[in-house]
Protein backbone atom coordinates (compact mmCIF):
# COMPACT_ATOMS: atom_id res chain seq x y z
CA UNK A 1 88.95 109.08 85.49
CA UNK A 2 91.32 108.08 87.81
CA UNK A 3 92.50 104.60 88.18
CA UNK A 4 90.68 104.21 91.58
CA UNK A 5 87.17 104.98 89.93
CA UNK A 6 88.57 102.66 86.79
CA UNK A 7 88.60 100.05 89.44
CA UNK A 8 85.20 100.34 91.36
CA UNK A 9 83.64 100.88 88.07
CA UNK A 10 85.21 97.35 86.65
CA UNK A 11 84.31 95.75 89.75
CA UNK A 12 80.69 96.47 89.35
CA UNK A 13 80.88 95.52 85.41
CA UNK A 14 82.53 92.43 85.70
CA UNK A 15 82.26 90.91 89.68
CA UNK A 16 79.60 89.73 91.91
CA UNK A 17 81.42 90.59 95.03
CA UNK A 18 83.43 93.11 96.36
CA UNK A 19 87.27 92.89 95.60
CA UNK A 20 89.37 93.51 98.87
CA UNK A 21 92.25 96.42 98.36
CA UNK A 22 94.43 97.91 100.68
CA UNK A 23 96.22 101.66 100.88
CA UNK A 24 99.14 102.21 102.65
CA UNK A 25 100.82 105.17 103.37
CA UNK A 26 104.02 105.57 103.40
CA UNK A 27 107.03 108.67 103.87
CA UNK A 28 104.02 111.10 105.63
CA UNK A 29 104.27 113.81 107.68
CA UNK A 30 101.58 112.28 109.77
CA UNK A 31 101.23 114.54 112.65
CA UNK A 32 101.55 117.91 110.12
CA UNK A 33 98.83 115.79 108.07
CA UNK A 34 96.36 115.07 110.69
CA UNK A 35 93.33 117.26 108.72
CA UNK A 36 93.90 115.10 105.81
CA UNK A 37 93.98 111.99 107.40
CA UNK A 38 90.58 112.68 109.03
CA UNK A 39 89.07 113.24 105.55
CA UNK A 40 90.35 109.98 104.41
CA UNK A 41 88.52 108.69 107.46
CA UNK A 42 85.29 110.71 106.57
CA UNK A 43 85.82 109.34 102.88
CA UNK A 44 85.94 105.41 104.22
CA UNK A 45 82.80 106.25 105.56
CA UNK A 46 80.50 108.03 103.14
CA UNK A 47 81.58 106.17 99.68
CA UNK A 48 79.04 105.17 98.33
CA UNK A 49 81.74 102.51 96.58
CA UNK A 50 82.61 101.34 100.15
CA UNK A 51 80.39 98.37 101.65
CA UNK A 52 79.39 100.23 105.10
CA UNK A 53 81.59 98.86 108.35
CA UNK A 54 84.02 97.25 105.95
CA UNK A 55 86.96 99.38 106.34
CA UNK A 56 89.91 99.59 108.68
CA UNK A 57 92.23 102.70 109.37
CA UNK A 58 95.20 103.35 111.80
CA UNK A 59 94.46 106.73 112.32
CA UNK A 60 91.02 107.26 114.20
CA UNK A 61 91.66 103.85 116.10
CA UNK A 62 95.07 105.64 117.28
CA UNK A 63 93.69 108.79 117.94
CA UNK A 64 90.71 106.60 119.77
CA UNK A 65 93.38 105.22 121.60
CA UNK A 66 95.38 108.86 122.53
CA UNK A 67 92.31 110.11 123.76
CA UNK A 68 91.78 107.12 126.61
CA UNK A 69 95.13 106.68 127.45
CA UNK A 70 97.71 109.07 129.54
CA UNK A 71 99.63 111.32 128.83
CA UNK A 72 97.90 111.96 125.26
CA UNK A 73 94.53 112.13 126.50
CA UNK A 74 96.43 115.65 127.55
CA UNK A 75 96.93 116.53 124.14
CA UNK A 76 93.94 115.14 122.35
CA UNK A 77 91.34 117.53 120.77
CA UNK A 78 87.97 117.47 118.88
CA UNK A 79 87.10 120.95 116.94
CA UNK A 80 83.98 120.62 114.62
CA UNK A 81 85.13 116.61 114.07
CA UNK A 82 88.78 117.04 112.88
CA UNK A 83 90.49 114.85 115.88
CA UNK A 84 93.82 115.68 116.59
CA UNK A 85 96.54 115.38 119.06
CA UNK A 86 98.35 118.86 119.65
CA UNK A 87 101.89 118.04 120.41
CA UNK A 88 104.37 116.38 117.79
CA UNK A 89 106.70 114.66 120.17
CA UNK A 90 103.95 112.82 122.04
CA UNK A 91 102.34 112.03 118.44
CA UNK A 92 105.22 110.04 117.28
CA UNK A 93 105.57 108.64 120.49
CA UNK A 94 102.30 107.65 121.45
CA UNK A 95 102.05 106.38 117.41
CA UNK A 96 105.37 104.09 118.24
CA UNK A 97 103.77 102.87 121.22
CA UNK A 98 100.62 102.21 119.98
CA UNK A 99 101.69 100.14 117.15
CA UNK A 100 104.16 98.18 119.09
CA UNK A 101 100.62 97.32 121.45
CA UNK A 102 97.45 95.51 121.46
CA UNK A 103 95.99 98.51 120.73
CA UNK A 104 96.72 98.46 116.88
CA UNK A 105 95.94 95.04 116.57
């Protein structure tokens, strides 16, 4: 078992309530990794170890974000629900951008 499942499976053993956790990501090729980070999305929402609506993740809210806002709307695409944007350079640059916003808040 991996210490993830160790964790959800002590939680419903020993606690009433769900425990918070956070992931974070770190030293990513993020726009080379875009298929994986939409199954991590799809897995946030189909747990069945994940209270429904109680999850929050960069990556479709930025991508939500690309696709409403010029020039990455450009760039954006949607093929069989893997979201992408298409070109690197506006990736990183729309990403710095968007954190340094309101939108990623």
């Amino acid at each position: 078992d991996s210490y993830l499942n160790k964790a959800f499976k002590w939680e419903k053993d020993y606690f009433v309530s769900s425990t918070p956790f956070y992931v974070y990501i770190k030293d990513v090729d993020y726009y080379n990794r875009q298929v994986e980070l939409n199954r991590i999305q799809t897995f946030l929402q189909t747990s069945k170890w994940i209270v429904e609506q109680s999850t929050s993740f960069w990556f479709p809210d930025f991508l939500s974000w690309c696709k409403d806002t010029t020039p990455y709307s450009n760039y954006y695409q949607n093929v069989s629900g893997i979201v992408s944007l298409t070109n690197e350079t506006l990736f990183y640059n729309g990403l710095s951008t968007y954190i340094n916003s309101n939108g990623s808040r």
